[in-house]
C-alpha atoms as a PDB file:
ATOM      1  CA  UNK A   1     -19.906  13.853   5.485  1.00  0.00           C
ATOM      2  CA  UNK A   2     -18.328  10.704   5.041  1.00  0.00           C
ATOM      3  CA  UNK A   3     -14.147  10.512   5.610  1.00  0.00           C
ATOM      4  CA  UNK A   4     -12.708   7.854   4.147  1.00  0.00           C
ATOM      5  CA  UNK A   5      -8.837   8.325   4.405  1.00  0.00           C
ATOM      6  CA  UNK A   6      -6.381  10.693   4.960  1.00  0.00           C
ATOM      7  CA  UNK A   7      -4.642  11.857   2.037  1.00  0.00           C
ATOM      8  CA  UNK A   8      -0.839  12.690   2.263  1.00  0.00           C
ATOM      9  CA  UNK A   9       1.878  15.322   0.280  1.00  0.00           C
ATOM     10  CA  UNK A  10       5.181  16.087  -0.248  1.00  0.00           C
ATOM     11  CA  UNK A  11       6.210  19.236  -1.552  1.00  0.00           C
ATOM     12  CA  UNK A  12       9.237  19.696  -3.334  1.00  0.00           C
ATOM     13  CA  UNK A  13      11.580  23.019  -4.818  1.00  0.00           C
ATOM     14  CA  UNK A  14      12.553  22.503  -8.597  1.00  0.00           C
ATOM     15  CA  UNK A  15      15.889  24.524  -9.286  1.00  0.00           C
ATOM     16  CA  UNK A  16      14.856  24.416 -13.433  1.00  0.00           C
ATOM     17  CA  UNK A  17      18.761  25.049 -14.374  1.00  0.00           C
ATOM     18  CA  UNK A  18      19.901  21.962 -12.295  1.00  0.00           C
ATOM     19  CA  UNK A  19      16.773  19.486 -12.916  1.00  0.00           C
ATOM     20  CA  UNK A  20      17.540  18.776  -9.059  1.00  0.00           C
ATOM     21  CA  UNK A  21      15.198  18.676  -6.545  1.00  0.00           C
ATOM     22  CA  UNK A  22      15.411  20.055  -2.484  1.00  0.00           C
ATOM     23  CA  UNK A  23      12.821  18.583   0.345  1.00  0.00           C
ATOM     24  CA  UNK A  24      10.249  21.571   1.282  1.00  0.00           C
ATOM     25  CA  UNK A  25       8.967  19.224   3.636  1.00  0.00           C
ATOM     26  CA  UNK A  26       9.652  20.001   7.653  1.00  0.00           C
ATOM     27  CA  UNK A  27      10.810  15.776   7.919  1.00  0.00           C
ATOM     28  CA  UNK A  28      12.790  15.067   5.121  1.00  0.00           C
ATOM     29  CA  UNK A  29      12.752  11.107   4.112  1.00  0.00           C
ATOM     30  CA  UNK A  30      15.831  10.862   1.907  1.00  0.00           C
ATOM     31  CA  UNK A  31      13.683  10.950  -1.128  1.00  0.00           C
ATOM     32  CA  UNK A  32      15.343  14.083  -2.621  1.00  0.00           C
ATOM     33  CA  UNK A  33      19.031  12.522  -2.167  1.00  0.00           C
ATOM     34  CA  UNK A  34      16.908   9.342  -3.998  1.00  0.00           C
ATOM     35  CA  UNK A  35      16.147  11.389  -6.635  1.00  0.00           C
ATOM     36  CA  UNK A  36      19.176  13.372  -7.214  1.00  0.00           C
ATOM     37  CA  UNK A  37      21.511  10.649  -7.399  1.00  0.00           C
ATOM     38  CA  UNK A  38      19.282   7.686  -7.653  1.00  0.00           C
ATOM     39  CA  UNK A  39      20.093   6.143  -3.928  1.00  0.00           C
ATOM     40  CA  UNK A  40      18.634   7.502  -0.917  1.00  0.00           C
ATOM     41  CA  UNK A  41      21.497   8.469   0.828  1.00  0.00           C
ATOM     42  CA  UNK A  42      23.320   6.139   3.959  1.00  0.00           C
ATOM     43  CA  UNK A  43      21.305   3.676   2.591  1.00  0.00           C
ATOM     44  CA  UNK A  44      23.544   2.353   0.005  1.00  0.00           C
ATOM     45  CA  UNK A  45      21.983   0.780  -3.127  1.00  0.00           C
ATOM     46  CA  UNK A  46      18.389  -0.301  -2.038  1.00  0.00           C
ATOM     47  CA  UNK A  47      15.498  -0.152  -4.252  1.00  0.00           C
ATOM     48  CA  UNK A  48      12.274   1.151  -2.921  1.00  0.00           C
ATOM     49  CA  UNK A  49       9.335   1.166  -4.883  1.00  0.00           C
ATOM     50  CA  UNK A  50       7.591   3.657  -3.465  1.00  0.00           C
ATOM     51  CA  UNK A  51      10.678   5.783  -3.971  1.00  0.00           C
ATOM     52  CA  UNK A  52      10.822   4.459  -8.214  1.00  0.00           C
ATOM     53  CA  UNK A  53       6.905   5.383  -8.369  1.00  0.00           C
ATOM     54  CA  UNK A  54       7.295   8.821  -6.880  1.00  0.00           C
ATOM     55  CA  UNK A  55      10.338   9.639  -9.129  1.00  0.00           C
ATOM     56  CA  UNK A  56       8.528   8.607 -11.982  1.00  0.00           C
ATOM     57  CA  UNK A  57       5.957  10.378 -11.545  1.00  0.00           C
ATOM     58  CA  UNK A  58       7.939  13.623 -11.216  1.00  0.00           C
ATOM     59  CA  UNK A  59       9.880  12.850 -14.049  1.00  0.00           C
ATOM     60  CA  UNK A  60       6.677  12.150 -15.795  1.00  0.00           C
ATOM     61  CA  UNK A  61       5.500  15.772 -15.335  1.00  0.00           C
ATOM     62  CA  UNK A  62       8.907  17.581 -15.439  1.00  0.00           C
ATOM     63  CA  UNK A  63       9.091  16.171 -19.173  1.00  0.00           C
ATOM     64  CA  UNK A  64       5.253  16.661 -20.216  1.00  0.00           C
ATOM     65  CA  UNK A  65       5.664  20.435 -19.149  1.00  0.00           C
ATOM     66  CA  UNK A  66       8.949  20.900 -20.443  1.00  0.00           C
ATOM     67  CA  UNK A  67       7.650  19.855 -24.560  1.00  0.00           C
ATOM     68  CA  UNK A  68       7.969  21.981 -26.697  1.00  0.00           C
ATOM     69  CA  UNK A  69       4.406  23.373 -27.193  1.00  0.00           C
ATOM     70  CA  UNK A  70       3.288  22.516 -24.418  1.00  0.00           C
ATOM     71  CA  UNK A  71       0.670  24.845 -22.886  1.00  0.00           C
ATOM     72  CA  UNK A  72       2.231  25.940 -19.964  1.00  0.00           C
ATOM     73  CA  UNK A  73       6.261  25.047 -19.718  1.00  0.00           C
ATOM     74  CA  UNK A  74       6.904  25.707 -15.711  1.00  0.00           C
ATOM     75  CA  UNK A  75      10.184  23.992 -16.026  1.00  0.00           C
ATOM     76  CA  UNK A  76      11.908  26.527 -18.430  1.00  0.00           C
ATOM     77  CA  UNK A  77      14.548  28.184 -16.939  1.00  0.00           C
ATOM     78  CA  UNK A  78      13.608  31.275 -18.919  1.00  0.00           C
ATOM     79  CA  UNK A  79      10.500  31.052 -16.514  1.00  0.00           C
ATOM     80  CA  UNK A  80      11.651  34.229 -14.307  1.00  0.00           C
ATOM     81  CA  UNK A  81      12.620  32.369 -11.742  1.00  0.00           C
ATOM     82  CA  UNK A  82      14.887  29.310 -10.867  1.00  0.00           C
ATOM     83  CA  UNK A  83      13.001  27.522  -9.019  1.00  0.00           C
ATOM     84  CA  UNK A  84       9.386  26.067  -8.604  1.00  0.00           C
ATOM     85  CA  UNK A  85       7.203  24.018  -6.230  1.00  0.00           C
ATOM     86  CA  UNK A  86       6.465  20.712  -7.041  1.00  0.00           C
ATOM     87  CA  UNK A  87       3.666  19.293  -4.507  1.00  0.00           C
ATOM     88  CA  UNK A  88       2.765  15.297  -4.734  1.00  0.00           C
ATOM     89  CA  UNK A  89      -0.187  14.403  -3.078  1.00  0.00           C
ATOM     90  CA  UNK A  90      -1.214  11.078  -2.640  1.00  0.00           C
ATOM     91  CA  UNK A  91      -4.637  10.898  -2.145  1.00  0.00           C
ATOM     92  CA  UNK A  92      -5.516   7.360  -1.370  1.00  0.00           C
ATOM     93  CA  UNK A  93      -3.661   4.243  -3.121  1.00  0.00           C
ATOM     94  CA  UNK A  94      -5.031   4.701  -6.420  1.00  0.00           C
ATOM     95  CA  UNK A  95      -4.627   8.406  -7.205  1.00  0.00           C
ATOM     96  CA  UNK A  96      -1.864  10.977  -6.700  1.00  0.00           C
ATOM     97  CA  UNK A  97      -2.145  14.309  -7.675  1.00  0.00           C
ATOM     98  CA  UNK A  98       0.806  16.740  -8.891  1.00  0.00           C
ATOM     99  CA  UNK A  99       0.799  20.388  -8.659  1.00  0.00           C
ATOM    100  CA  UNK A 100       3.230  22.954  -9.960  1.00  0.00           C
ATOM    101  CA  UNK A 101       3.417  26.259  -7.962  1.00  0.00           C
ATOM    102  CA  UNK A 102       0.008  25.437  -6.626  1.00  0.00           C
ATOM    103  CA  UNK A 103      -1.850  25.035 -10.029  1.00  0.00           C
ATOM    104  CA  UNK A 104      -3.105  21.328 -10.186  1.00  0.00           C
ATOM    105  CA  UNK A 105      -1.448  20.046 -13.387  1.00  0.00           C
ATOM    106  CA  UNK A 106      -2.184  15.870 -13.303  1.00  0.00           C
ATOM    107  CA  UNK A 107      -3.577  13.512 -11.471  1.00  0.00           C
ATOM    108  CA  UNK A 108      -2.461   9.536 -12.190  1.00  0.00           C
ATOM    109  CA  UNK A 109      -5.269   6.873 -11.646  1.00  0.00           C
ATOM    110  CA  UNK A 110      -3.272   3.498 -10.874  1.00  0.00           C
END
């Protein structure tokens, strides 16, 4: 067996009617206030990249799985329920994978 890093998630609930997003994580780090309004909040305006390239990726799959045709369309708020689980996991610096409700969906390969 051979470890060579520690891979690291954040899990996020979906409310499909708002498009907002709510911190399932036990330490919330301002990303969801990021995300919602586009500034992490007491922070003022402050870019952080790793904030932009985590709300692009979620944006990425919110608007894959929410095409018309698509084959499974979690973010439809016809779905049964309002909300869903969005986990990001970043595995090492090069690839993050994104589930929905626990069902691996994507994985990005930077």
């Amino acid at each position: 067996m051979k470890v060579e890093g520690i891979s690291s998630y954040y899990a996020f609930m979906y409310n499909r009617n708002t498009g907002k997003i709510t911190s399932d994580n036990e330490i919330d780090d301002g990303f969801a206030d990021f995300y919602n309004s586009g500034m992490a909040s007491g922070k003022g305006v402050i870019t952080n990249q790793g904030y932009n390239a985590r709300k692009s990726g979620i944006d990425s799959l919110v608007r894959f799985f929410s095409t018309p045709g698509a084959e499974e369309n979690f973010f439809n708020s016809v779905s049964g329920s309002d909300e869903c689980t969005i986990i990001e996991e970043k595995v090492n610096d090069a690839e993050t994978r994104y589930y929905v409700d626990g069902k691996l969906m994507f994985t990005v390969f930077l």
